[in-house]
PDB file of N, CA and C in Angstrom:
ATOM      1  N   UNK A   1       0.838  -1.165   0.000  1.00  0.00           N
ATOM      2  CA  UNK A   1       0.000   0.000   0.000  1.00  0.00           C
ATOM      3  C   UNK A   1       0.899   1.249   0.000  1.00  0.00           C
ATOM      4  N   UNK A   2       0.308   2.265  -0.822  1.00  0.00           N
ATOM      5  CA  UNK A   2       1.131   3.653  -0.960  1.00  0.00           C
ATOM      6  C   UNK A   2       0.381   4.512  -0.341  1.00  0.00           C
ATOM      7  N   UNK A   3       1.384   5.150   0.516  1.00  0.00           N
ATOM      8  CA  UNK A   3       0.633   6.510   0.757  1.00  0.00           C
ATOM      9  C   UNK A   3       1.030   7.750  -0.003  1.00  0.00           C
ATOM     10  N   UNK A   4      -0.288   8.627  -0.359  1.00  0.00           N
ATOM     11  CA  UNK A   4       0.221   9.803  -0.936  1.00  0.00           C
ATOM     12  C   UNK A   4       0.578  10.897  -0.245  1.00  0.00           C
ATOM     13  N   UNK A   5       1.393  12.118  -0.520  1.00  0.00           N
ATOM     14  CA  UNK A   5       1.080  13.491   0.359  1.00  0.00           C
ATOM     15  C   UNK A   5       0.152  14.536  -0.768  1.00  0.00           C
ATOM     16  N   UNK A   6      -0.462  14.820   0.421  1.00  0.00           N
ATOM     17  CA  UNK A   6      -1.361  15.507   0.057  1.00  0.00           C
ATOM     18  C   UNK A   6      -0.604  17.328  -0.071  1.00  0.00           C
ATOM     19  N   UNK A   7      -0.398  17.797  -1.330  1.00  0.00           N
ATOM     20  CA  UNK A   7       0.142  19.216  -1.269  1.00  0.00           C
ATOM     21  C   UNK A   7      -0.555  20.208  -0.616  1.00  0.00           C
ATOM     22  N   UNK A   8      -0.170  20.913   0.258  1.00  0.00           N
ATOM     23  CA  UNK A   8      -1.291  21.977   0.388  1.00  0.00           C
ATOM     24  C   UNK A   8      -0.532  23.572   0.576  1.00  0.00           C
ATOM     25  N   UNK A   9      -0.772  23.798  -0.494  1.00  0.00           N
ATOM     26  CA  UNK A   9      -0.256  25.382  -0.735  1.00  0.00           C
ATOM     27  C   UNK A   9      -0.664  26.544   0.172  1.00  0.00           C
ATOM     28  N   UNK A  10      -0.118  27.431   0.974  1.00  0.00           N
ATOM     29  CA  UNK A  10      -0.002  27.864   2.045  1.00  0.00           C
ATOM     30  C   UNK A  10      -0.117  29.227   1.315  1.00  0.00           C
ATOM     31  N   UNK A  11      -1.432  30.039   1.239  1.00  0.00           N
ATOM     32  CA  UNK A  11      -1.740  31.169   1.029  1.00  0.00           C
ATOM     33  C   UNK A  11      -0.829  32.415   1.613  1.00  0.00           C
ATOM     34  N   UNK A  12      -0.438  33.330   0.915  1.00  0.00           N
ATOM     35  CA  UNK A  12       0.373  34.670   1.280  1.00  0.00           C
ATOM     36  C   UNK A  12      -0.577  35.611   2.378  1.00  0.00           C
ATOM     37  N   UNK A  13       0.391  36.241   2.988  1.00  0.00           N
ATOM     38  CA  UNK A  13      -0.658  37.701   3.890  1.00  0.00           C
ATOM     39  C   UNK A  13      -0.368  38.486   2.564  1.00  0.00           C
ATOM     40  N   UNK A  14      -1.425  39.353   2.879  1.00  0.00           N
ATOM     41  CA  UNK A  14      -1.500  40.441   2.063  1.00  0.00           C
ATOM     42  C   UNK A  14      -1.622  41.799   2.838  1.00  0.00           C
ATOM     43  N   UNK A  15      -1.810  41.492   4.149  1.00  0.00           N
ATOM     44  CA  UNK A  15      -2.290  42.493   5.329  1.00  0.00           C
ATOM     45  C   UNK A  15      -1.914  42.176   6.842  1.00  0.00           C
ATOM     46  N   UNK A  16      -2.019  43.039   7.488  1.00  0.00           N
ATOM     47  CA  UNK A  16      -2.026  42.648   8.724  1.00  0.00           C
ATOM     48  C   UNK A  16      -2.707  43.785   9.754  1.00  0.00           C
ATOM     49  N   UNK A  17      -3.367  43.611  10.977  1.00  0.00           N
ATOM     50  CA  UNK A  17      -3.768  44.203  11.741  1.00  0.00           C
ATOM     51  C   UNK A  17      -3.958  43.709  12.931  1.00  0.00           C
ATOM     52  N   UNK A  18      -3.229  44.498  14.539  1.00  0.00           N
ATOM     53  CA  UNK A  18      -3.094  43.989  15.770  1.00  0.00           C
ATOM     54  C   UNK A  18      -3.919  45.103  16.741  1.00  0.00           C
ATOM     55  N   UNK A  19      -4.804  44.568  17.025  1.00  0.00           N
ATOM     56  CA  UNK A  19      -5.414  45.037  18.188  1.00  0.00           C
ATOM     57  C   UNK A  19      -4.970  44.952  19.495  1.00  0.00           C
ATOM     58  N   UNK A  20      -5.071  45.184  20.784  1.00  0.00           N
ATOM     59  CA  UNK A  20      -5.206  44.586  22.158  1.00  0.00           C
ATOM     60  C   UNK A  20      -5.269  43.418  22.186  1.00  0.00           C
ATOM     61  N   UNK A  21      -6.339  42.894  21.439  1.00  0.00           N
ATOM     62  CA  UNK A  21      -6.633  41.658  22.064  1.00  0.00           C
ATOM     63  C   UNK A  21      -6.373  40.706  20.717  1.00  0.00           C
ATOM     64  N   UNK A  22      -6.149  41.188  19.380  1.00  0.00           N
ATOM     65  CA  UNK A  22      -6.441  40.164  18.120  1.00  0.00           C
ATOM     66  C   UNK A  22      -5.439  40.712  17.378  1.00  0.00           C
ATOM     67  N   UNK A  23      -4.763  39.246  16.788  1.00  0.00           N
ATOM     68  CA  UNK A  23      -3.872  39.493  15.517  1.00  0.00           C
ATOM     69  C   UNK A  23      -4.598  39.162  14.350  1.00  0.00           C
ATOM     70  N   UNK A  24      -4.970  39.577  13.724  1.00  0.00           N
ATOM     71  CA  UNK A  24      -5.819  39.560  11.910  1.00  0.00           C
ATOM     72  C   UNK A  24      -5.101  39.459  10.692  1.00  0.00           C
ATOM     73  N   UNK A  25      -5.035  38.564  10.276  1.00  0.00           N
ATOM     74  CA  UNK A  25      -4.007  38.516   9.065  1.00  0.00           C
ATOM     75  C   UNK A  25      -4.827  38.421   7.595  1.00  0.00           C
ATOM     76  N   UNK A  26      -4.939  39.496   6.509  1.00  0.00           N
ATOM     77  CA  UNK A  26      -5.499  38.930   5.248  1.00  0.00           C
ATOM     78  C   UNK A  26      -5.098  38.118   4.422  1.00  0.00           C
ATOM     79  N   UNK A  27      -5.208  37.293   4.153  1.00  0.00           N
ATOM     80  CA  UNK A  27      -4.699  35.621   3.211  1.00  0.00           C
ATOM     81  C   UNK A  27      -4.865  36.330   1.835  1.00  0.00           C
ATOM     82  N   UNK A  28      -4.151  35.991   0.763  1.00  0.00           N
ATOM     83  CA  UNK A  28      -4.429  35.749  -0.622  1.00  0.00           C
ATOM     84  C   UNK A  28      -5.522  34.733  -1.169  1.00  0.00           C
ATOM     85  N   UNK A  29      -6.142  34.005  -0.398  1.00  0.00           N
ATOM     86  CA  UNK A  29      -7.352  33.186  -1.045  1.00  0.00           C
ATOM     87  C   UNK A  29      -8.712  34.025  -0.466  1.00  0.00           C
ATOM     88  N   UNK A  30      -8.625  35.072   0.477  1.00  0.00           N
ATOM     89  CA  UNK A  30      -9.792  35.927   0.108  1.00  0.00           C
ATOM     90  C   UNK A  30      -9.932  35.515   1.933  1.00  0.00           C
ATOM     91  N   UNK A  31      -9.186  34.806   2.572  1.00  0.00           N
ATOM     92  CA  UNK A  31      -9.859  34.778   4.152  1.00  0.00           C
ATOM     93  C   UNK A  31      -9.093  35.530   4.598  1.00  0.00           C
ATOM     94  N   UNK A  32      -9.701  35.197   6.209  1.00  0.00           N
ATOM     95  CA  UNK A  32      -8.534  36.943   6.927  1.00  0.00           C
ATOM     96  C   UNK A  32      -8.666  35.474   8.704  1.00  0.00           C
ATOM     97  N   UNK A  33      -7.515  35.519   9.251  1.00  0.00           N
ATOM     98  CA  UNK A  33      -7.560  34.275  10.518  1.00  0.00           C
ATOM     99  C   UNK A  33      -7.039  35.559  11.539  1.00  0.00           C
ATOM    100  N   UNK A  34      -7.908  35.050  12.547  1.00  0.00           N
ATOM    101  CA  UNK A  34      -7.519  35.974  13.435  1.00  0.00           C
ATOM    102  C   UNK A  34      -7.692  35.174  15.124  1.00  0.00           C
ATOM    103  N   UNK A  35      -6.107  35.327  15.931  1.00  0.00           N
ATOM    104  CA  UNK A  35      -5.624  34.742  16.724  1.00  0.00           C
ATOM    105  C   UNK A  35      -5.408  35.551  17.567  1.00  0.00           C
ATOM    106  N   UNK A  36      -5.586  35.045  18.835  1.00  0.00           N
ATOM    107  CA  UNK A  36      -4.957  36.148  20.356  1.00  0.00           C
ATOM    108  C   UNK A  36      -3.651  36.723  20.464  1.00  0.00           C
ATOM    109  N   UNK A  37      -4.085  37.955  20.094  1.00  0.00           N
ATOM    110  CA  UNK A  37      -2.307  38.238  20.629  1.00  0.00           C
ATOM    111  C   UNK A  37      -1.724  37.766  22.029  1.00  0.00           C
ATOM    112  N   UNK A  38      -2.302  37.010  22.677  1.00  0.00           N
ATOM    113  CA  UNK A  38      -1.366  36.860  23.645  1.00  0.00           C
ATOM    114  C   UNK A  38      -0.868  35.751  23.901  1.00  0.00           C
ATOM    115  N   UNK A  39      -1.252  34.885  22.552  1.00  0.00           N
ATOM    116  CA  UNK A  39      -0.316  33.799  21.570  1.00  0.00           C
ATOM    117  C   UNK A  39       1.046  34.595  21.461  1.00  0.00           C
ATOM    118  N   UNK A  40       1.224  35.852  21.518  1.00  0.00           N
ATOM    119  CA  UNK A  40       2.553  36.457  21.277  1.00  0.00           C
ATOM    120  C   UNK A  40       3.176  37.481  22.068  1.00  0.00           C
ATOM    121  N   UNK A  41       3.441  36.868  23.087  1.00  0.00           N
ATOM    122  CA  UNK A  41       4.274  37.983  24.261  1.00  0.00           C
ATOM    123  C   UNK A  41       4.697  39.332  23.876  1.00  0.00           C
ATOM    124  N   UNK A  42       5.702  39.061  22.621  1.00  0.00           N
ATOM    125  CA  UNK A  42       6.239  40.166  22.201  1.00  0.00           C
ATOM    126  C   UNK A  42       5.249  41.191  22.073  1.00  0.00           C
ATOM    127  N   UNK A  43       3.919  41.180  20.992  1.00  0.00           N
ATOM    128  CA  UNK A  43       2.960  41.591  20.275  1.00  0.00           C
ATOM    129  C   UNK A  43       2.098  42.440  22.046  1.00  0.00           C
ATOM    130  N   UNK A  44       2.131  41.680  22.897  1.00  0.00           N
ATOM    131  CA  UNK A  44       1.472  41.876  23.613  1.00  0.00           C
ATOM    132  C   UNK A  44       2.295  43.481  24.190  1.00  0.00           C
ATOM    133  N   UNK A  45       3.488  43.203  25.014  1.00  0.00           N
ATOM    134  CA  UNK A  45       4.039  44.326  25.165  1.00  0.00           C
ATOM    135  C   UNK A  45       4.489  45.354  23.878  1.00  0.00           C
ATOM    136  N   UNK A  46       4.369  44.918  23.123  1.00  0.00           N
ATOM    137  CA  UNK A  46       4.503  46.404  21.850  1.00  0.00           C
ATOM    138  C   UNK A  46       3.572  47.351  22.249  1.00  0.00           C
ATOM    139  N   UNK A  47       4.189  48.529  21.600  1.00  0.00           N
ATOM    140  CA  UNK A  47       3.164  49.845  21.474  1.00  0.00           C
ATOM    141  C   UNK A  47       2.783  49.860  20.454  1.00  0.00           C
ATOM    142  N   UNK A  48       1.663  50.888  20.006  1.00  0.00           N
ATOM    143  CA  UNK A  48       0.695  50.768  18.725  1.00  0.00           C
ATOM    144  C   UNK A  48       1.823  51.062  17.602  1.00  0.00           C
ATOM    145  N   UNK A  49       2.250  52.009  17.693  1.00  0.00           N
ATOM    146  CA  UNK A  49       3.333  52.586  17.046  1.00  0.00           C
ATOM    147  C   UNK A  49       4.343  51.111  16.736  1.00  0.00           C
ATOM    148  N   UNK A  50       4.964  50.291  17.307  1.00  0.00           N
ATOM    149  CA  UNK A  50       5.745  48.881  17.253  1.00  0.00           C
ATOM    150  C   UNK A  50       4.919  48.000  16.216  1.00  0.00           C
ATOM    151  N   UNK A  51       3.804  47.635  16.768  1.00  0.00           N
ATOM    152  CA  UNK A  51       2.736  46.677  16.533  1.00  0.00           C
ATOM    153  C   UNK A  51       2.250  47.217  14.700  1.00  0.00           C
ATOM    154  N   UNK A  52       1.881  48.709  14.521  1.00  0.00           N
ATOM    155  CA  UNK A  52       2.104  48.586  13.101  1.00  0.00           C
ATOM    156  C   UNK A  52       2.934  48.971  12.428  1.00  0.00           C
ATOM    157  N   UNK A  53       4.121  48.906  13.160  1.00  0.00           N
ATOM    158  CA  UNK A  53       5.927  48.362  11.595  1.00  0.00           C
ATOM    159  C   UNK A  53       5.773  47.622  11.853  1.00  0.00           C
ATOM    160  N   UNK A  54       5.053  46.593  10.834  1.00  0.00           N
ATOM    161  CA  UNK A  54       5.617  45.181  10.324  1.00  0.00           C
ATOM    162  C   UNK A  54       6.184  44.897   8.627  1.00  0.00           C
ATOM    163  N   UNK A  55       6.312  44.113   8.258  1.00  0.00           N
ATOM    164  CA  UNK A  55       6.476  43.904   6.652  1.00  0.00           C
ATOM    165  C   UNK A  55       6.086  42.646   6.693  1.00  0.00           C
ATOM    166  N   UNK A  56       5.894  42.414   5.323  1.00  0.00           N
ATOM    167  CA  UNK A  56       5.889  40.721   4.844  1.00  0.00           C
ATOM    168  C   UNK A  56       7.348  40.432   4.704  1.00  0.00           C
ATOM    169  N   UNK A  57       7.278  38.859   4.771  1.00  0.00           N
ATOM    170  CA  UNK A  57       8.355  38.306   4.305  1.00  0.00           C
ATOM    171  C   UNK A  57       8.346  37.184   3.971  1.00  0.00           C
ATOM    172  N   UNK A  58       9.308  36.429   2.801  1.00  0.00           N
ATOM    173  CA  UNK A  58       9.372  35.729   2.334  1.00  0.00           C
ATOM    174  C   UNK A  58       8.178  35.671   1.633  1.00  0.00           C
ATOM    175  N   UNK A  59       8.117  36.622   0.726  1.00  0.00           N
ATOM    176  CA  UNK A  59       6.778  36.390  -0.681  1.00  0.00           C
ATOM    177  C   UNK A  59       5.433  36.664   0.408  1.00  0.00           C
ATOM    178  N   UNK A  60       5.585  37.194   1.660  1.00  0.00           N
ATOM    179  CA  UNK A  60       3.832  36.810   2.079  1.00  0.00           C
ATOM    180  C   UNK A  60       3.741  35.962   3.092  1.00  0.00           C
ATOM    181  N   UNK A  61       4.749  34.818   3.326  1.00  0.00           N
ATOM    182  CA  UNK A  61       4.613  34.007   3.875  1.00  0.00           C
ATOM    183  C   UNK A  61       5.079  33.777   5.687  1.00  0.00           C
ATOM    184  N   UNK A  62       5.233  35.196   5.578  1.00  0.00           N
ATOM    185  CA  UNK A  62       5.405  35.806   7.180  1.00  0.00           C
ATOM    186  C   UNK A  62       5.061  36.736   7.112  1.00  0.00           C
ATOM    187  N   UNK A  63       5.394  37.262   8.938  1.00  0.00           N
ATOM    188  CA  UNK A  63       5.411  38.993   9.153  1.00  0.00           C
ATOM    189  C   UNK A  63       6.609  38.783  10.172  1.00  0.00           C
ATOM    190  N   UNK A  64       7.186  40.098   9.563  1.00  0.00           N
ATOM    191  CA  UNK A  64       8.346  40.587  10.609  1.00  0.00           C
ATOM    192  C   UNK A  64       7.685  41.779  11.431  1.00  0.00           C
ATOM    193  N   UNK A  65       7.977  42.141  12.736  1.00  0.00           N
ATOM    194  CA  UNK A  65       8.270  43.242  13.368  1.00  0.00           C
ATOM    195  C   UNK A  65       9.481  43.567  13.883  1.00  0.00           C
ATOM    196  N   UNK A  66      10.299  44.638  12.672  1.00  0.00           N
ATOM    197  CA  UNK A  66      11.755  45.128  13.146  1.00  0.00           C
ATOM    198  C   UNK A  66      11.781  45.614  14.720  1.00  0.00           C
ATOM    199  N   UNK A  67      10.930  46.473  15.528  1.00  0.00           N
ATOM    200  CA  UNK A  67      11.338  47.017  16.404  1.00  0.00           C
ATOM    201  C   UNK A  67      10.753  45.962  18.126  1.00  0.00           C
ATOM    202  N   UNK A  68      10.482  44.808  17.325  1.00  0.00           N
ATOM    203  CA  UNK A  68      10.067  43.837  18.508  1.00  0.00           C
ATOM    204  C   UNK A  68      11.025  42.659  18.097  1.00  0.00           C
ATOM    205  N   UNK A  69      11.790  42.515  17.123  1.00  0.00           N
ATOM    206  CA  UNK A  69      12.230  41.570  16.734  1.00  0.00           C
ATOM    207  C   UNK A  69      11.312  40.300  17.081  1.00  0.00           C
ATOM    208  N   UNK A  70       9.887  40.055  16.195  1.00  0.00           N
ATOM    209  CA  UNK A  70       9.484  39.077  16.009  1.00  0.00           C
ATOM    210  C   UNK A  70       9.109  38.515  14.450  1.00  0.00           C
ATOM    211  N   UNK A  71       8.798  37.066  14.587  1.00  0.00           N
ATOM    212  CA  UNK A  71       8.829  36.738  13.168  1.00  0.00           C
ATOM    213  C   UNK A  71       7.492  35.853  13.474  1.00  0.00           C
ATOM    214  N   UNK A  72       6.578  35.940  12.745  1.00  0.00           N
ATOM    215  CA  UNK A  72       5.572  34.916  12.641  1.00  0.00           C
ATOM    216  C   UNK A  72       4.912  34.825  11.149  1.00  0.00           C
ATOM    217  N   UNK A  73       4.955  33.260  11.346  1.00  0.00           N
ATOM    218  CA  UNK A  73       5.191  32.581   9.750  1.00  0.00           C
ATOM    219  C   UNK A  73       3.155  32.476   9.886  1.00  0.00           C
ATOM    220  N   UNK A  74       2.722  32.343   8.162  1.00  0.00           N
ATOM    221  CA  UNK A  74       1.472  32.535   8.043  1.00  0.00           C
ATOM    222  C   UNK A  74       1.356  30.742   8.270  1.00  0.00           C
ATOM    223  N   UNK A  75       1.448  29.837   7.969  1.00  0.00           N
ATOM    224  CA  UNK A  75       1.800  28.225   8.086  1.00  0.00           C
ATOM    225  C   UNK A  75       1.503  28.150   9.738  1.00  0.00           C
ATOM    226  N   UNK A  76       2.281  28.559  10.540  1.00  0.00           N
ATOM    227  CA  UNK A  76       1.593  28.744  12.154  1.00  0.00           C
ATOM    228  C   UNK A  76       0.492  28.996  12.251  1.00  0.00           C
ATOM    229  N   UNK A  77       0.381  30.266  11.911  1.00  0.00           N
ATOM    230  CA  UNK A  77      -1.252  30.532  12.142  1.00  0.00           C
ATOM    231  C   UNK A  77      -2.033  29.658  11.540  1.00  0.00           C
ATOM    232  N   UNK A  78      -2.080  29.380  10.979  1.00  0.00           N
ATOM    233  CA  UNK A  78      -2.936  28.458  10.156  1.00  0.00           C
ATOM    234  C   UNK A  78      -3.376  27.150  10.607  1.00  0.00           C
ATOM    235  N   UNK A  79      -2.163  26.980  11.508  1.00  0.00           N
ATOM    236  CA  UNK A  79      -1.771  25.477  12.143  1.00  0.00           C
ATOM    237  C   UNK A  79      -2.508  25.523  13.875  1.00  0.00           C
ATOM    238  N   UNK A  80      -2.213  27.022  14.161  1.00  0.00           N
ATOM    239  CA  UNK A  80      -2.865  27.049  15.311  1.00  0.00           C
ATOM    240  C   UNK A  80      -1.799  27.084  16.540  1.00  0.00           C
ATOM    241  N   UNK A  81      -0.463  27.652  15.991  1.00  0.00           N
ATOM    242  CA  UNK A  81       0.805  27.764  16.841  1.00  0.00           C
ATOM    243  C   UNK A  81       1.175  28.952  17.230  1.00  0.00           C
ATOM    244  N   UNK A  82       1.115  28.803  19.159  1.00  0.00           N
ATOM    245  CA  UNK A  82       1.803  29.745  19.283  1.00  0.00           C
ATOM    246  C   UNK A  82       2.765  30.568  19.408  1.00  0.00           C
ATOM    247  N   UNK A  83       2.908  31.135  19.773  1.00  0.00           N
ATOM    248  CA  UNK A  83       4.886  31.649  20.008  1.00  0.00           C
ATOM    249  C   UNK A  83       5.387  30.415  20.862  1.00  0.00           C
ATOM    250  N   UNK A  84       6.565  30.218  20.051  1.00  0.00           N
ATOM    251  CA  UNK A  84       7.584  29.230  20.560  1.00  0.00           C
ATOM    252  C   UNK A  84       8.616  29.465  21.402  1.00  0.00           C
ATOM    253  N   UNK A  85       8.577  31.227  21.870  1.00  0.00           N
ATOM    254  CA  UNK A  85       9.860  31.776  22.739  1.00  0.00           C
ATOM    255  C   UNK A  85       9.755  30.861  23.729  1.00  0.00           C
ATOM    256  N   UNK A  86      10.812  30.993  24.703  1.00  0.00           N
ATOM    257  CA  UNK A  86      10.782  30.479  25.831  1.00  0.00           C
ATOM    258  C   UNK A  86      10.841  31.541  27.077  1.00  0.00           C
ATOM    259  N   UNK A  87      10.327  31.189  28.022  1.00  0.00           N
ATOM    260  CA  UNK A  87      10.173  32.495  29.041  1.00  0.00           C
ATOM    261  C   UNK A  87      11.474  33.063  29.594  1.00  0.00           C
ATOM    262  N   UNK A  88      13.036  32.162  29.143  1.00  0.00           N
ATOM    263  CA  UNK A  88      13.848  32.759  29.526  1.00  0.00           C
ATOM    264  C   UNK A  88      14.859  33.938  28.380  1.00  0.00           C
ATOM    265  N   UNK A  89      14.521  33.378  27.016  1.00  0.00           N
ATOM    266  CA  UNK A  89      14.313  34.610  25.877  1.00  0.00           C
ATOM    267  C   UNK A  89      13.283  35.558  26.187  1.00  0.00           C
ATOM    268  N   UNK A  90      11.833  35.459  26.188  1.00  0.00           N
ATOM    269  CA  UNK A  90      11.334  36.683  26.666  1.00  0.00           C
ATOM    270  C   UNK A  90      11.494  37.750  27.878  1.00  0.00           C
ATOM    271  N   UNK A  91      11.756  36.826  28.751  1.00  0.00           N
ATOM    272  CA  UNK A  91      12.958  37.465  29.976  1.00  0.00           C
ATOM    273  C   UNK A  91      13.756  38.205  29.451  1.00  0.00           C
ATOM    274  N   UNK A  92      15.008  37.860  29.288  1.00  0.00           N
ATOM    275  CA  UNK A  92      16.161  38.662  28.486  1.00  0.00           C
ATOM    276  C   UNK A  92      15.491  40.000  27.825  1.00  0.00           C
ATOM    277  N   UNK A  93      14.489  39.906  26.967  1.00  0.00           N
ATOM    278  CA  UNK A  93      14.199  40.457  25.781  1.00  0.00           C
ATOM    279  C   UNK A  93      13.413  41.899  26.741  1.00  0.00           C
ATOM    280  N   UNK A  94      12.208  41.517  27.240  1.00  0.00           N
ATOM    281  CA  UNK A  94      11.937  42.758  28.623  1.00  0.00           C
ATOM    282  C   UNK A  94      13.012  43.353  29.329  1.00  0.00           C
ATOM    283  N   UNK A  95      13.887  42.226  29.672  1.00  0.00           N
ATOM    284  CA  UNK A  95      15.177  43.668  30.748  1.00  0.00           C
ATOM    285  C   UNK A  95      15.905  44.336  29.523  1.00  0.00           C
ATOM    286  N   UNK A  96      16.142  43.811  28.149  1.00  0.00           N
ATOM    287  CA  UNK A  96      16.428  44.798  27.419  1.00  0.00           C
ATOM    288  C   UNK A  96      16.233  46.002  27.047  1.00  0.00           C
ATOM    289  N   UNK A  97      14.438  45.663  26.850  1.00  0.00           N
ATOM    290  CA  UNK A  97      13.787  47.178  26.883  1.00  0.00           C
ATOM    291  C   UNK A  97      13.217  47.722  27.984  1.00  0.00           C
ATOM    292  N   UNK A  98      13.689  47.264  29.469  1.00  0.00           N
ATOM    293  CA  UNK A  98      13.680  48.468  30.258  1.00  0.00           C
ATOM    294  C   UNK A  98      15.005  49.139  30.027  1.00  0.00           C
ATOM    295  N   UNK A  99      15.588  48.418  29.906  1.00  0.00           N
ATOM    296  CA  UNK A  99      17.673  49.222  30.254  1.00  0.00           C
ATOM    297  C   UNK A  99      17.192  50.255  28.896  1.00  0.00           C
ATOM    298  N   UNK A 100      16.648  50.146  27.248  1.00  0.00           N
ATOM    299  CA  UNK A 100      16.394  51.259  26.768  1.00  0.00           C
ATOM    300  C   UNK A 100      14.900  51.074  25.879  1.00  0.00           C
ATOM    301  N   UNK A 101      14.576  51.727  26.805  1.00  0.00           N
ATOM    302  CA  UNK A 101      12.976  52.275  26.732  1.00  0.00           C
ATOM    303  C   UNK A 101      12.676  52.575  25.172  1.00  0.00           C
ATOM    304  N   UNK A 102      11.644  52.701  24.742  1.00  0.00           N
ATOM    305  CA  UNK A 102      11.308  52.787  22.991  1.00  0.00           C
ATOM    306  C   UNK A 102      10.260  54.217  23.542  1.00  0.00           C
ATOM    307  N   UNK A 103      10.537  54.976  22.470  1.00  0.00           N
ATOM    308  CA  UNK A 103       9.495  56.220  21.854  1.00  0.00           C
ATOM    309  C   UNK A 103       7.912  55.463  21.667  1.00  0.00           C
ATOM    310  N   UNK A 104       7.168  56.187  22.577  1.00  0.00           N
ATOM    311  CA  UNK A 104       5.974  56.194  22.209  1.00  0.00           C
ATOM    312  C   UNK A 104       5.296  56.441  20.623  1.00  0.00           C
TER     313      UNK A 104
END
C-alpha cells in the first residue's frame, strides 16, 4: 500500500492588523484568521506605534516586526501555533527594553 502526500499550498498575507486583544491577518485566497495576541508575548508588550511596523516576508509568507524583533510565519497561524519563545528569551528580551525604553 502507498501513501500519498497531500500538497497543500499555504496562502500569502497580504495584510495585517493587531489590536489589544487580536492578531488579523489577510490571506491571498480571500480569508482573513484571526488569533490572540497573547499567543505572542512580544505583540502583547509592543506599542501601537511597534505593533504597526511590520512587513511581509518571504513572498507573504510571514510577518516581521523590526522594532520587537518578532517573526511569525502565516503556516503557524494556520496550524494554530503559538509563540515558541521560551520564558527565559522573553525574559532577556523585557530587561532589554527596560535598560532602553522605545518612543511612544
Amino acid at each position: 500500500m502507498t501513501i500519498s502526500a497531500i500538497e497543500i499550498e499555504i496562502p500569502s498575507a497580504i495584510d495585517v492588523h493587531v489590536t489589544d486583544d487580536t492578531l488579523t491577518v489577510d490571506l491571498s485566497d480571500g480569508r482573513s484568521i484571526s488569533v490572540p495576541v497573547s499567543w505572542y508575548p512580544r505583540l502583547i508588550q509592543a506599542t501601537e506605534s511597534e505593533r504597526k511596523n511590520w512587513r511581509l516576508i518571504g513572498k507573504g509568507h510571514g510577518i516581521h516586526w523590526e522594532d520587537i524583533d518578532e517573526d511569525i510565519s502565516i503556516e503557524g497561524l494556520l496550524a494554530g501555533r503559538p509563540s515558541g519563545e521560551s520564558q527565559a528569551s522573553l525574559k532577556r528580551w523585557l530587561q532589554s527594553r527596560k535598560a532602553h525604553p522605545t518612543k511612544v
